[in-house]
N, C-alpha and C. Protein backbone atom coordinates (compact mmCIF):
# COMPACT_ATOMS: atom_id res chain seq x y z
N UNK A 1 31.88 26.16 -30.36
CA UNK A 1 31.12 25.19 -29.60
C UNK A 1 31.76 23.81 -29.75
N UNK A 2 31.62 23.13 -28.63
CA UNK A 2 31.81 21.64 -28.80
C UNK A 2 31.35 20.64 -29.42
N UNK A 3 32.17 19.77 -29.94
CA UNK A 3 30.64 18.38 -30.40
C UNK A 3 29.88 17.86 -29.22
N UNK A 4 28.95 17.79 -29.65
CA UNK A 4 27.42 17.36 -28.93
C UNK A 4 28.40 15.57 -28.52
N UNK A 5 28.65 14.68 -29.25
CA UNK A 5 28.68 13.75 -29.75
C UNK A 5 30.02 13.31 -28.66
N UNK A 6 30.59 14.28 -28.90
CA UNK A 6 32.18 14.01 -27.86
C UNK A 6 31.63 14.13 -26.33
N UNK A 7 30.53 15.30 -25.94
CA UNK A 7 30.53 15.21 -25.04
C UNK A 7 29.53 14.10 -24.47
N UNK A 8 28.57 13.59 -25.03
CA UNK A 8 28.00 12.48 -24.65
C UNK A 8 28.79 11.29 -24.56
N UNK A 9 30.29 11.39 -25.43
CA UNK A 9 31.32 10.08 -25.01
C UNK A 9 31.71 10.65 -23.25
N UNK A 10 32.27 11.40 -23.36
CA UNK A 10 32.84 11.67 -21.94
C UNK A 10 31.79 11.51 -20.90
N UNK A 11 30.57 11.70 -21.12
CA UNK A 11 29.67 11.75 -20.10
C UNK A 11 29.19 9.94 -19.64
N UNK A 12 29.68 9.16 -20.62
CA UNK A 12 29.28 8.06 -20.54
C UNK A 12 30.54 7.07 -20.19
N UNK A 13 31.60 8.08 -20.32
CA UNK A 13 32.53 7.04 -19.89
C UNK A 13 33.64 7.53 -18.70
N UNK A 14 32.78 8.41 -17.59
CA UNK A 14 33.13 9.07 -16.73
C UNK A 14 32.33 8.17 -15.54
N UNK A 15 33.29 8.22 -14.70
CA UNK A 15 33.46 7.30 -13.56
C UNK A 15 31.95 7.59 -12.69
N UNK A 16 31.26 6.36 -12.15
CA UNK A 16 30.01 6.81 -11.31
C UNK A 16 30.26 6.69 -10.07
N UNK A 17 29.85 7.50 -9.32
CA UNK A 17 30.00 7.73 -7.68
C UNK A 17 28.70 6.72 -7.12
N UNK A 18 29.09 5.90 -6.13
CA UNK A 18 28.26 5.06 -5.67
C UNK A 18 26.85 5.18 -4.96
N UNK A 19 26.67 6.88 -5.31
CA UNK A 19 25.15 7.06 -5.00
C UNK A 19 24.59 7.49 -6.31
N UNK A 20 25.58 7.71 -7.24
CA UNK A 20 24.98 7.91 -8.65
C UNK A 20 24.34 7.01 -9.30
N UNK A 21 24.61 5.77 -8.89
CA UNK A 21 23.45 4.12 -9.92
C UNK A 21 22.26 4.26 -8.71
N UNK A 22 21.92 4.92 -7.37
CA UNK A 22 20.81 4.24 -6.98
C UNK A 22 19.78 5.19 -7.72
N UNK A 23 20.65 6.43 -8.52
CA UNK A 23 19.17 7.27 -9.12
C UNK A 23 19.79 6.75 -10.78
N UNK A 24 20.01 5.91 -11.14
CA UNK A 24 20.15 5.62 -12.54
C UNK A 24 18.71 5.32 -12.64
N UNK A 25 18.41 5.87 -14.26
CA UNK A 25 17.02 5.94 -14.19
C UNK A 25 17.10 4.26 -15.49
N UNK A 26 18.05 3.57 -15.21
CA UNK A 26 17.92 2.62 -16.35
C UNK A 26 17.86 1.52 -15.62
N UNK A 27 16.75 0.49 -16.31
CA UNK A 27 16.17 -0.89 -15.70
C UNK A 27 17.36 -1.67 -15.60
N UNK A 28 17.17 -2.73 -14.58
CA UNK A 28 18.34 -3.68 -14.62
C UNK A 28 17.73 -4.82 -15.18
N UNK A 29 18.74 -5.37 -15.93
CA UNK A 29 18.54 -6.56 -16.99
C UNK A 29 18.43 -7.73 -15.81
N UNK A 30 17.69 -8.89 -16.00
CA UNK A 30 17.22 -10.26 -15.50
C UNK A 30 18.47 -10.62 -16.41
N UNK A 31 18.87 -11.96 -15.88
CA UNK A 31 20.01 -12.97 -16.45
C UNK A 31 19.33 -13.88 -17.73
N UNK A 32 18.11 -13.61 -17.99
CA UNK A 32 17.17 -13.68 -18.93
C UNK A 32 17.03 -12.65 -20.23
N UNK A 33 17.80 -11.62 -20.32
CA UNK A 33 17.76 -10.33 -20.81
C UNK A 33 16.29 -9.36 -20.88
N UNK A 34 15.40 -10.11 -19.93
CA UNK A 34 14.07 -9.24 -19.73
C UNK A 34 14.49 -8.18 -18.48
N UNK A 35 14.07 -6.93 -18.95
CA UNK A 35 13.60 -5.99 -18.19
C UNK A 35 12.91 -5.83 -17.38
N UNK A 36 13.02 -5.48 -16.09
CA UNK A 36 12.48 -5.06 -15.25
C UNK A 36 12.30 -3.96 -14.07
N UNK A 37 10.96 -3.37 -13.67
CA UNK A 37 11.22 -2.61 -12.68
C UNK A 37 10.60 -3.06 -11.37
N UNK A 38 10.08 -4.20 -11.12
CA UNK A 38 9.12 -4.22 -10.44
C UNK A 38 9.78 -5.35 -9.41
N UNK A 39 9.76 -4.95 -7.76
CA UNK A 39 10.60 -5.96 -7.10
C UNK A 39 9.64 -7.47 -6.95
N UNK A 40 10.68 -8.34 -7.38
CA UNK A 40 9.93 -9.73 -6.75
C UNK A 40 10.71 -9.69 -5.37
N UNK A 41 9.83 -10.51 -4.73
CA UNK A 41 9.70 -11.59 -3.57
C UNK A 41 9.00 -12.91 -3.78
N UNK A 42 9.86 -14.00 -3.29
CA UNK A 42 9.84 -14.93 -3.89
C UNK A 42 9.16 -15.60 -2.77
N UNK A 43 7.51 -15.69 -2.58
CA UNK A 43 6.73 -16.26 -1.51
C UNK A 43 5.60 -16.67 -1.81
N UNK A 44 4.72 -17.55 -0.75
CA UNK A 44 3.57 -17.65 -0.96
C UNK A 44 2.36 -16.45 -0.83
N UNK A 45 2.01 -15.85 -2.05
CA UNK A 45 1.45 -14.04 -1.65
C UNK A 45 0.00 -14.70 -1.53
N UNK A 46 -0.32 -14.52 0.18
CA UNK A 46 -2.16 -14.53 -0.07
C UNK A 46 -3.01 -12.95 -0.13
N UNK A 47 -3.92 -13.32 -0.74
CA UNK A 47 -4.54 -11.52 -0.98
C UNK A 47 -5.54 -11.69 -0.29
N UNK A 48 -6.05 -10.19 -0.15
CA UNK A 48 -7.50 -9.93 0.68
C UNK A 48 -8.66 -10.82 -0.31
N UNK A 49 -9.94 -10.79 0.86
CA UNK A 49 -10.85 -10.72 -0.10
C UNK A 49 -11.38 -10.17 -1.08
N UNK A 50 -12.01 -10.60 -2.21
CA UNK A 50 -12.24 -9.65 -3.19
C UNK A 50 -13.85 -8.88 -2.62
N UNK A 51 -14.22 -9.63 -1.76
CA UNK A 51 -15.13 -8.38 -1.13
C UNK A 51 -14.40 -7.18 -0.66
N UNK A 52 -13.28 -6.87 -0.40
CA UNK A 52 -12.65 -5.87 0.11
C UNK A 52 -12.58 -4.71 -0.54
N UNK A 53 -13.08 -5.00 -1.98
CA UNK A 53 -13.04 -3.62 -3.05
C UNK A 53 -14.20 -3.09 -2.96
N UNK A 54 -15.72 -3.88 -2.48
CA UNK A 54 -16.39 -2.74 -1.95
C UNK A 54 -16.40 -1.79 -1.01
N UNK A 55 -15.57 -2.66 -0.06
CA UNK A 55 -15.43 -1.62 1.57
C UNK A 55 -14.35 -0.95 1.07
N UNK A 56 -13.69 -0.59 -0.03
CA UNK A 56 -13.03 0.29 -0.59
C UNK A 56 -13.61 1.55 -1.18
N UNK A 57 -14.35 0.92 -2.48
CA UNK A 57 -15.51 1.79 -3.20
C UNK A 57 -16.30 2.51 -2.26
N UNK A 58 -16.85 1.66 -0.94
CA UNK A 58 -18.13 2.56 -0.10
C UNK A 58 -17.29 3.57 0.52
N UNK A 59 -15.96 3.18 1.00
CA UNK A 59 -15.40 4.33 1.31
C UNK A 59 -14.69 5.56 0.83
N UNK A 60 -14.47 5.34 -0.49
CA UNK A 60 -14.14 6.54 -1.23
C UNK A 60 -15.56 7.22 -1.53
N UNK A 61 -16.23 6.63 -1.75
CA UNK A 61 -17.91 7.61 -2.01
C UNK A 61 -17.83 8.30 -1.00
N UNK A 62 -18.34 7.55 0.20
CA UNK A 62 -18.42 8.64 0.96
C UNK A 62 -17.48 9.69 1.21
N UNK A 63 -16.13 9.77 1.27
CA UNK A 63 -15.24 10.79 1.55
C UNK A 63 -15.20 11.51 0.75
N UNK A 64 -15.76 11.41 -0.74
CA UNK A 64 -15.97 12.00 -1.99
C UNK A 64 -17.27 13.28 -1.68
N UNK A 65 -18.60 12.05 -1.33
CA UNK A 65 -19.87 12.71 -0.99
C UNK A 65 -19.21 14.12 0.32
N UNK A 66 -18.65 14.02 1.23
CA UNK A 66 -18.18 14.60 2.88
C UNK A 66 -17.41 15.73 1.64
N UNK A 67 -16.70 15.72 1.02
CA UNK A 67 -15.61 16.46 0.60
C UNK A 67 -16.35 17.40 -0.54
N UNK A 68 -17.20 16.86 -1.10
CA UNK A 68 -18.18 17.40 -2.37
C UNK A 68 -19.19 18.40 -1.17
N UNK A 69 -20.08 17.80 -0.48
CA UNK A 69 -20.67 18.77 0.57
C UNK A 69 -20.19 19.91 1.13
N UNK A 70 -18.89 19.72 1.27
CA UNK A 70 -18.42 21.04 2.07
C UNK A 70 -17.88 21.74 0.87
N UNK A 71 -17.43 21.65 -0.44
CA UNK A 71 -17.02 22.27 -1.45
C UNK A 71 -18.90 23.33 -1.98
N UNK A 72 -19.30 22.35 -2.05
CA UNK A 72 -20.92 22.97 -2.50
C UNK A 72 -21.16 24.23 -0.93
N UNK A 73 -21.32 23.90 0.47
CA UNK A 73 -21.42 24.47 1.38
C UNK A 73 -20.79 26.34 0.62
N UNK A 74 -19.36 25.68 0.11
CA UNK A 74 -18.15 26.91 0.30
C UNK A 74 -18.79 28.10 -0.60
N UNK A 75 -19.49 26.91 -1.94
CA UNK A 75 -19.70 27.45 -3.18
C UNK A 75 -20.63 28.42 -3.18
N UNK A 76 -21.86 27.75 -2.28
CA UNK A 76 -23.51 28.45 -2.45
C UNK A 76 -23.42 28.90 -1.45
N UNK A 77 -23.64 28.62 0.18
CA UNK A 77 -24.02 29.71 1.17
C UNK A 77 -22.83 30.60 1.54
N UNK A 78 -21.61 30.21 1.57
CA UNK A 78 -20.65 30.81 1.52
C UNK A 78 -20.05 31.97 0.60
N UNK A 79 -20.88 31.69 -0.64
CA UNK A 79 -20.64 32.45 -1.99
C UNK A 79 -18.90 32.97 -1.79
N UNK A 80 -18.08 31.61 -1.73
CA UNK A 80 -16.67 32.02 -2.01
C UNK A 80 -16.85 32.43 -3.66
N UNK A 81 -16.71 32.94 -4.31
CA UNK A 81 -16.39 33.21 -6.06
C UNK A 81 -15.69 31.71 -6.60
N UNK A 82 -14.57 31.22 -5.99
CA UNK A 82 -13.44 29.99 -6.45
C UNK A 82 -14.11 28.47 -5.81
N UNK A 83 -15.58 28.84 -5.09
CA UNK A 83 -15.85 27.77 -4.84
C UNK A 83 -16.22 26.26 -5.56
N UNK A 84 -17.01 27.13 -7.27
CA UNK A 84 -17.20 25.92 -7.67
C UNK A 84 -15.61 25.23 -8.29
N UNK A 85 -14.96 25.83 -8.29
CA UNK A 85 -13.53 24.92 -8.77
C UNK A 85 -13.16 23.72 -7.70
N UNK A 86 -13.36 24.50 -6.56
CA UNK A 86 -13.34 23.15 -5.42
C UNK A 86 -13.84 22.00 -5.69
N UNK A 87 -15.51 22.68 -5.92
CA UNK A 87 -16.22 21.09 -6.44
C UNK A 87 -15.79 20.20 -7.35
N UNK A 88 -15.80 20.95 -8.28
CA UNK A 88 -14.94 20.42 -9.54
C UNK A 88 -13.91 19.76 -9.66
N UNK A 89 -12.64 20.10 -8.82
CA UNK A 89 -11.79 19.10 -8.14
C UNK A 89 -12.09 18.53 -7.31
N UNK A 90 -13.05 18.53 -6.58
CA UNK A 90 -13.32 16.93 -5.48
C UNK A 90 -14.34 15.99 -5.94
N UNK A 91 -14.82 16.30 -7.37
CA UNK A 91 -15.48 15.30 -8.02
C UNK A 91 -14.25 14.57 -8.68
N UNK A 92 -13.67 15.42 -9.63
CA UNK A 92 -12.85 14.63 -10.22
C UNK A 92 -11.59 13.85 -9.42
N UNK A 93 -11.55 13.88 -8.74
CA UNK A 93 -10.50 13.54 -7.54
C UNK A 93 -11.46 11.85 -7.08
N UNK A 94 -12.58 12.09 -6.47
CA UNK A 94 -13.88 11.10 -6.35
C UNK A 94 -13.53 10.37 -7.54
N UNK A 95 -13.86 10.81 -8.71
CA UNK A 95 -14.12 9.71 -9.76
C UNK A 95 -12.60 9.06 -10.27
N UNK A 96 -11.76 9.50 -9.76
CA UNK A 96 -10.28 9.04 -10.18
C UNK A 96 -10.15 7.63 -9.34
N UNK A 97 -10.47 7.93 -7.90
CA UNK A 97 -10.32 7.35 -6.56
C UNK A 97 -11.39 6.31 -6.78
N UNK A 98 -12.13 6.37 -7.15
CA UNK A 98 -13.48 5.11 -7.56
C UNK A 98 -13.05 3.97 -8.93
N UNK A 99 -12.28 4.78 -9.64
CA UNK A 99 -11.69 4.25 -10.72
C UNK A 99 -10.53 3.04 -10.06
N UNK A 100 -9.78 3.76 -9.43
CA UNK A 100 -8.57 2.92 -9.05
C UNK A 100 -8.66 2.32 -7.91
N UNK A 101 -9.47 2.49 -7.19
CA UNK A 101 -10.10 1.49 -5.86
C UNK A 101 -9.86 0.15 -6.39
N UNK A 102 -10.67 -0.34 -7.13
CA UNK A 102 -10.39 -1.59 -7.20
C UNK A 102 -8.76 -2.10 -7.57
N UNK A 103 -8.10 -1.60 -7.71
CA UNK A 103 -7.03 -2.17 -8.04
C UNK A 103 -6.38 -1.92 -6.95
N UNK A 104 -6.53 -1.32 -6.45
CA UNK A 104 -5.44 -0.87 -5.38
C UNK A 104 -5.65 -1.95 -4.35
N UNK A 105 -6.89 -2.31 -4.04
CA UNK A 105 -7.57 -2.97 -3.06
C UNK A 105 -7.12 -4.54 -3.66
N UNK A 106 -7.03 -4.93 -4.75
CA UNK A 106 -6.36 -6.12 -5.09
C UNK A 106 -5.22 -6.21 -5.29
N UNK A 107 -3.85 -5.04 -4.55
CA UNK A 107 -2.84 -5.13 -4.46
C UNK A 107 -2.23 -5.08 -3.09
N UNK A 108 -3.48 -5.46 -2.38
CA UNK A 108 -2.86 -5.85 -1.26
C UNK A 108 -2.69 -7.16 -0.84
N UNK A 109 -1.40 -7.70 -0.29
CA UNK A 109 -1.33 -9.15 0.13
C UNK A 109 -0.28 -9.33 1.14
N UNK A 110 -0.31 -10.35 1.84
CA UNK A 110 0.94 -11.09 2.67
C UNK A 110 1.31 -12.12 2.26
N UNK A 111 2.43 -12.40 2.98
CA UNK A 111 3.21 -13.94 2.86
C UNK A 111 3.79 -14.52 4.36
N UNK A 112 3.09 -15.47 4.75
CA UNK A 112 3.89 -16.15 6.15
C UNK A 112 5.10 -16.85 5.82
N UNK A 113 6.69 -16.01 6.29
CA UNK A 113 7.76 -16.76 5.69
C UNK A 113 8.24 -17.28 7.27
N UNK A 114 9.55 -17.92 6.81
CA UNK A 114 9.94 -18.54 8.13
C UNK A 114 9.99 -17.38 9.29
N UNK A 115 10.55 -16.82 9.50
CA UNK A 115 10.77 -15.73 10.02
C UNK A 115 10.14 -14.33 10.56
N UNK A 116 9.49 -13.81 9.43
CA UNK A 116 8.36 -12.57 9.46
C UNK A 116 7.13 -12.99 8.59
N UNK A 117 6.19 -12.04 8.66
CA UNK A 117 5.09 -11.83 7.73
C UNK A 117 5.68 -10.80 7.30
N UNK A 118 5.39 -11.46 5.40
CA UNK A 118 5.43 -9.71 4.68
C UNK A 118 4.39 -9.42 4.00
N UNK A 119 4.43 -8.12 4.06
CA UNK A 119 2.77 -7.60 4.04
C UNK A 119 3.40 -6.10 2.69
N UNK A 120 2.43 -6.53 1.67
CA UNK A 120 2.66 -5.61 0.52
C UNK A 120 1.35 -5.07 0.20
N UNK A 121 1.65 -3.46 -0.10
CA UNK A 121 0.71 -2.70 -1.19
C UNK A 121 0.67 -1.73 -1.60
N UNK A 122 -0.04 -1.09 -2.43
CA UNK A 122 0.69 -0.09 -3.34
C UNK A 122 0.51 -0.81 -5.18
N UNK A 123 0.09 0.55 -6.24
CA UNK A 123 0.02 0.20 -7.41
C UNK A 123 1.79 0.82 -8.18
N UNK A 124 1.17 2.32 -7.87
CA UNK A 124 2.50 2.84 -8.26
C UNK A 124 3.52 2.68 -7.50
N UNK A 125 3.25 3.38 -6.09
CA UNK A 125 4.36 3.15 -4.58
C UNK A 125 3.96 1.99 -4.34
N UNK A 126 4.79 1.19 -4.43
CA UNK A 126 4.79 -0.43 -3.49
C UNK A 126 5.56 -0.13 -2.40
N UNK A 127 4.63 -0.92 -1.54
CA UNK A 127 5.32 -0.42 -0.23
C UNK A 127 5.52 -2.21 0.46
N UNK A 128 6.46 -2.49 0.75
CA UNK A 128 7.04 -4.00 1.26
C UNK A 128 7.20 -3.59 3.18
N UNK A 129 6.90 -4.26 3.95
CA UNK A 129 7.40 -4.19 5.05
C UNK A 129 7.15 -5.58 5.51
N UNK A 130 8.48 -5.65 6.32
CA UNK A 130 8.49 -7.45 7.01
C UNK A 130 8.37 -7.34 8.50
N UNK A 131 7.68 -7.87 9.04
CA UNK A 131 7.00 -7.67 10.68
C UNK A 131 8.09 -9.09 10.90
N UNK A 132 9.05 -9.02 11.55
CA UNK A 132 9.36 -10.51 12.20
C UNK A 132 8.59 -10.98 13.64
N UNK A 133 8.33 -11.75 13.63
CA UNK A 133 7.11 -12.84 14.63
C UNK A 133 7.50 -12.51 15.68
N UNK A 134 9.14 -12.43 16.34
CA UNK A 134 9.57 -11.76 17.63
C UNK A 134 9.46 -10.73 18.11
N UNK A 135 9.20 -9.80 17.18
CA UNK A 135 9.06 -8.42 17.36
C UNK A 135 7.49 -7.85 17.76
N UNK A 136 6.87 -9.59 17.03
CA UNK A 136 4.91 -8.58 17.24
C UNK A 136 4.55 -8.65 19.26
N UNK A 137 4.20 -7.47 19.17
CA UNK A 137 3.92 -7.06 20.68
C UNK A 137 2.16 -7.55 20.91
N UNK A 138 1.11 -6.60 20.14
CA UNK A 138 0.08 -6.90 19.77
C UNK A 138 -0.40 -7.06 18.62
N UNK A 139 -1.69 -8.08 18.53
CA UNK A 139 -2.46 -8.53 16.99
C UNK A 139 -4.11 -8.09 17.57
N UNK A 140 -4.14 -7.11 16.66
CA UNK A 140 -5.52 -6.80 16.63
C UNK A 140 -6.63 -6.92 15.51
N UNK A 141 -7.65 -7.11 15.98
CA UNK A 141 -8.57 -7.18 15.02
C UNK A 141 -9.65 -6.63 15.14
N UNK A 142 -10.04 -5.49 13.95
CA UNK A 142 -11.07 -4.37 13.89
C UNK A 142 -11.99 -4.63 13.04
N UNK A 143 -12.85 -4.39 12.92
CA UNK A 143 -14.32 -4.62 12.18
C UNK A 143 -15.03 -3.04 11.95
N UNK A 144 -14.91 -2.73 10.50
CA UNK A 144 -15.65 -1.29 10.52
C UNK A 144 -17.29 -1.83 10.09
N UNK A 145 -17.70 -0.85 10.01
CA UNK A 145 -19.57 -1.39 9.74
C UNK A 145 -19.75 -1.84 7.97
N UNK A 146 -19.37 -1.74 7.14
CA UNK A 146 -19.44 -2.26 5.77
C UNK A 146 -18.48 -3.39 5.56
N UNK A 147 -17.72 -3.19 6.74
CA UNK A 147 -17.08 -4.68 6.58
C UNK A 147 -17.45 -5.75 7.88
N UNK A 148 -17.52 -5.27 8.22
CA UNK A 148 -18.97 -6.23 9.69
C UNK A 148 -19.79 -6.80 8.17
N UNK A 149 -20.32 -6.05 8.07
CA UNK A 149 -22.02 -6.16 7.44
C UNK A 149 -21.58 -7.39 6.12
N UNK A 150 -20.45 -7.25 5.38
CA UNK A 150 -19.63 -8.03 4.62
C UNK A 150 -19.19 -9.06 5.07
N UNK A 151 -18.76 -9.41 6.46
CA UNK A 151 -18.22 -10.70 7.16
C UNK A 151 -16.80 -10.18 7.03
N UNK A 152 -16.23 -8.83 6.95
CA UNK A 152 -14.19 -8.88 6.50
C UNK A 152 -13.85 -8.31 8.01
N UNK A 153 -12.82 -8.63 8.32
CA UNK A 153 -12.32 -7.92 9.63
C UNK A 153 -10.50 -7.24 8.77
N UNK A 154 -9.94 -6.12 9.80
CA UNK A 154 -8.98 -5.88 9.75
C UNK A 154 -8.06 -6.64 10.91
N UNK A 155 -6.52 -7.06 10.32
CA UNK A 155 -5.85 -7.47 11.37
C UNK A 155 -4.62 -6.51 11.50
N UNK A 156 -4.59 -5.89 12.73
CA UNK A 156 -3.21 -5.00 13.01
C UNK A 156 -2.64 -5.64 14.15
N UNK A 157 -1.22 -5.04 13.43
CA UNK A 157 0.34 -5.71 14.27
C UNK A 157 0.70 -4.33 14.97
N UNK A 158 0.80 -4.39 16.19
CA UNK A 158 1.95 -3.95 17.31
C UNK A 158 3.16 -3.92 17.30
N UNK A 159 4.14 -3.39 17.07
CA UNK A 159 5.65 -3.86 17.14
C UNK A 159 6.27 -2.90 18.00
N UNK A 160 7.37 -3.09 18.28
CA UNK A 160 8.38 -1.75 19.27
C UNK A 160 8.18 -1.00 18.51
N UNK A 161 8.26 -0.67 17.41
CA UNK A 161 8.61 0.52 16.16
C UNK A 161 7.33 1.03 15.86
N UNK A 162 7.41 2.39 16.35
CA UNK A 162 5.78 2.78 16.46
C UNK A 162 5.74 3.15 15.23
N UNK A 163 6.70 3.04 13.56
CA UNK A 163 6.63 3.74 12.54
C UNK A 163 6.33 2.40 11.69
N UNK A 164 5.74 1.02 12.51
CA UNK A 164 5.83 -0.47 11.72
C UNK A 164 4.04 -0.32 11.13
N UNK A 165 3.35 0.34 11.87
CA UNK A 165 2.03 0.26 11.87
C UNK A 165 1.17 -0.46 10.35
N UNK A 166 1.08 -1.87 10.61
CA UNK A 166 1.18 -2.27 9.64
C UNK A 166 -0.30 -3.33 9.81
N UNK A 167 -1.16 -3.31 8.92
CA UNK A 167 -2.70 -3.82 9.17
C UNK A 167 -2.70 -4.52 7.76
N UNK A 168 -3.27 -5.69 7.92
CA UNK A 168 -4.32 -6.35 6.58
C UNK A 168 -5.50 -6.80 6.62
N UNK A 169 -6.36 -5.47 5.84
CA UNK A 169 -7.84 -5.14 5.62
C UNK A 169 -8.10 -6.23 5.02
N UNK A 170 -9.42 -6.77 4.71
CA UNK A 170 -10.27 -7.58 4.41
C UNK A 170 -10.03 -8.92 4.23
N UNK A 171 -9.68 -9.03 5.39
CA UNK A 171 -9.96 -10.71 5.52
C UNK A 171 -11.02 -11.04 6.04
N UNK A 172 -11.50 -12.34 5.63
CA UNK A 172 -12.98 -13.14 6.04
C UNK A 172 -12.65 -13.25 7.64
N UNK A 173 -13.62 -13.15 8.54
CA UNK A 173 -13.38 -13.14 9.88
C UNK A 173 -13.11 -14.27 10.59
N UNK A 174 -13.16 -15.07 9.96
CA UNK A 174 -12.43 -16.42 10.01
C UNK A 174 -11.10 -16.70 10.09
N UNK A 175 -10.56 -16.44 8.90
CA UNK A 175 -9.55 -16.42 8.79
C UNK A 175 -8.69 -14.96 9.31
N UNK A 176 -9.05 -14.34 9.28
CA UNK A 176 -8.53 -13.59 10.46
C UNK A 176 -8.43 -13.88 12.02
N UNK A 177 -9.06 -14.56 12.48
CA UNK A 177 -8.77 -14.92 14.04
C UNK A 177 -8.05 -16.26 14.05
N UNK A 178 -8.11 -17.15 12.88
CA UNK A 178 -6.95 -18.62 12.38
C UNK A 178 -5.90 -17.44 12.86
N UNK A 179 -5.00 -16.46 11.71
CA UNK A 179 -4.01 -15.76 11.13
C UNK A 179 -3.56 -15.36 12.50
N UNK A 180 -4.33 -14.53 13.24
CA UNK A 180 -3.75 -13.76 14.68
C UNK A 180 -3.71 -15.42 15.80
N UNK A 181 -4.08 -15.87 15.46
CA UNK A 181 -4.07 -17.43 17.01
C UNK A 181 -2.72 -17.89 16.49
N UNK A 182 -1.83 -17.88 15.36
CA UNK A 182 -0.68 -18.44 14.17
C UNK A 182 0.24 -17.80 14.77
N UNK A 183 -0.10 -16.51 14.71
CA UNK A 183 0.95 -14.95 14.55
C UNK A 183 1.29 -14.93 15.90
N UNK A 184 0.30 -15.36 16.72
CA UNK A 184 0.45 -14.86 18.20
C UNK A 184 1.38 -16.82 19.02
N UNK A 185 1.14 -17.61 18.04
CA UNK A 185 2.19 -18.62 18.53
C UNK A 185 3.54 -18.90 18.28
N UNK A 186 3.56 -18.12 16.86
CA UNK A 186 4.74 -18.18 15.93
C UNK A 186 5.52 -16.69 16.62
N UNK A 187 5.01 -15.52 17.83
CA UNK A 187 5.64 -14.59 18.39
C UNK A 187 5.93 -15.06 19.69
N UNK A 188 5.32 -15.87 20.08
CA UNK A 188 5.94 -16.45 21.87
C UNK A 188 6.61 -17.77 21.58
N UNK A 189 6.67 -18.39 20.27
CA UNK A 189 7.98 -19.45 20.27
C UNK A 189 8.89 -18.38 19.75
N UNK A 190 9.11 -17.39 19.24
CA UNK A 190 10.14 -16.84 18.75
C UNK A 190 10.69 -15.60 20.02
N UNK A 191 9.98 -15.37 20.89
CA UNK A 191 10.38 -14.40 21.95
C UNK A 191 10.82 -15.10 22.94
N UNK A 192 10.82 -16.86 23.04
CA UNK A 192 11.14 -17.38 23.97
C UNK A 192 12.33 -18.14 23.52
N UNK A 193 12.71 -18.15 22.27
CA UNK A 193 13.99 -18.63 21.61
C UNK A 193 14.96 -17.33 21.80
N UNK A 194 14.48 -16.10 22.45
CA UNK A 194 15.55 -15.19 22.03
C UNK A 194 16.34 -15.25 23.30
């Protein structure tokens, strides 16, 4: 057998193929020598309302309650045998989803930069997408009934790219129709500069 020891030299000092560092599983050092994994963007980040974590919470209950009903349905009149495991996983699934609601719901935010809005969220998956102002086709604004009843509206962007589909839930309805009257001046000076 080989040394263990030799071959971890060779393995470390063998040439990397330029798709081999984008799965390096090792943090890149700050010019600070702090570690990091987490991308900055360097903007003004405004967040939803923090009313927005109830119209979060009310909506995981219920899809919890809808999903628990039809598991119980499967269990008792159905008498599947594997039904109560269903339940059992769509409670605990419910109480995971009630747990992390709130955070998730306070990881959503934008930034109006020169150019685009960027619109972030995500705890584990962060998800970044930049809408540039030339590109928005339509700005909509939706109102579900717990967020009516709350005063929050949703604002969704239009773009050519039917894969951009990109909305920010709970804003005060105020400031949501400011944000789209902005979005929608800052897209016809920029479609008329092109």
């Amino acid at each position: 057998m080989g040394r263990p020891d030799l071959l971890c030299d060779v393995y470390r000092r063998a040439p990397r193929l330029p798709w081999s560092r984008a799965r390096s599983r090792r943090p890149s050092a700050h010019p600070g020598g702090t570690v990091s994994r987490r991308l900055d963007v360097q903007a003004e980040w405004h967040r939803v309302s923090p009313k927005y974590v109830l119209v979060v919470l009310v909506s995981s209950l219920v899809s919890g309650v809808v999903a628990g009903a039809i598991a119980a349905v499967i269990w008792l009149i159905m008498q599947v045998s594997w039904g109560w495991l269903l339940l059992v996983a769509v409670g605990i699934v419910t109480v995971v989803t009630l747990i992390v609601a709130p955070r998730r719901a306070r990881s959503i935010g934008y930034a109006l930069r020169d150019d685009d809005l960027l619109f972030r969220r995500g705890i584990m998956f962060q998800r970044f997408v930049a809408v540039p102002y030339g590109r928005m086709q339509l700005i909509d604004i939706t109102r579900g009934p717990v967020g009516r009843a709350l005063g929050l509206a949703d604002l969704k962007f239009v773009t050519a790219a039917a894969s951009t589909a990109v909305a920010i839930p709970g804003l005060p309805e105020a400031d949501a129709g400011e944000l789209r009257d902005r979005l929608v001046e800052l897209a016809e000076s920029r479609r008329a500069g092109l």
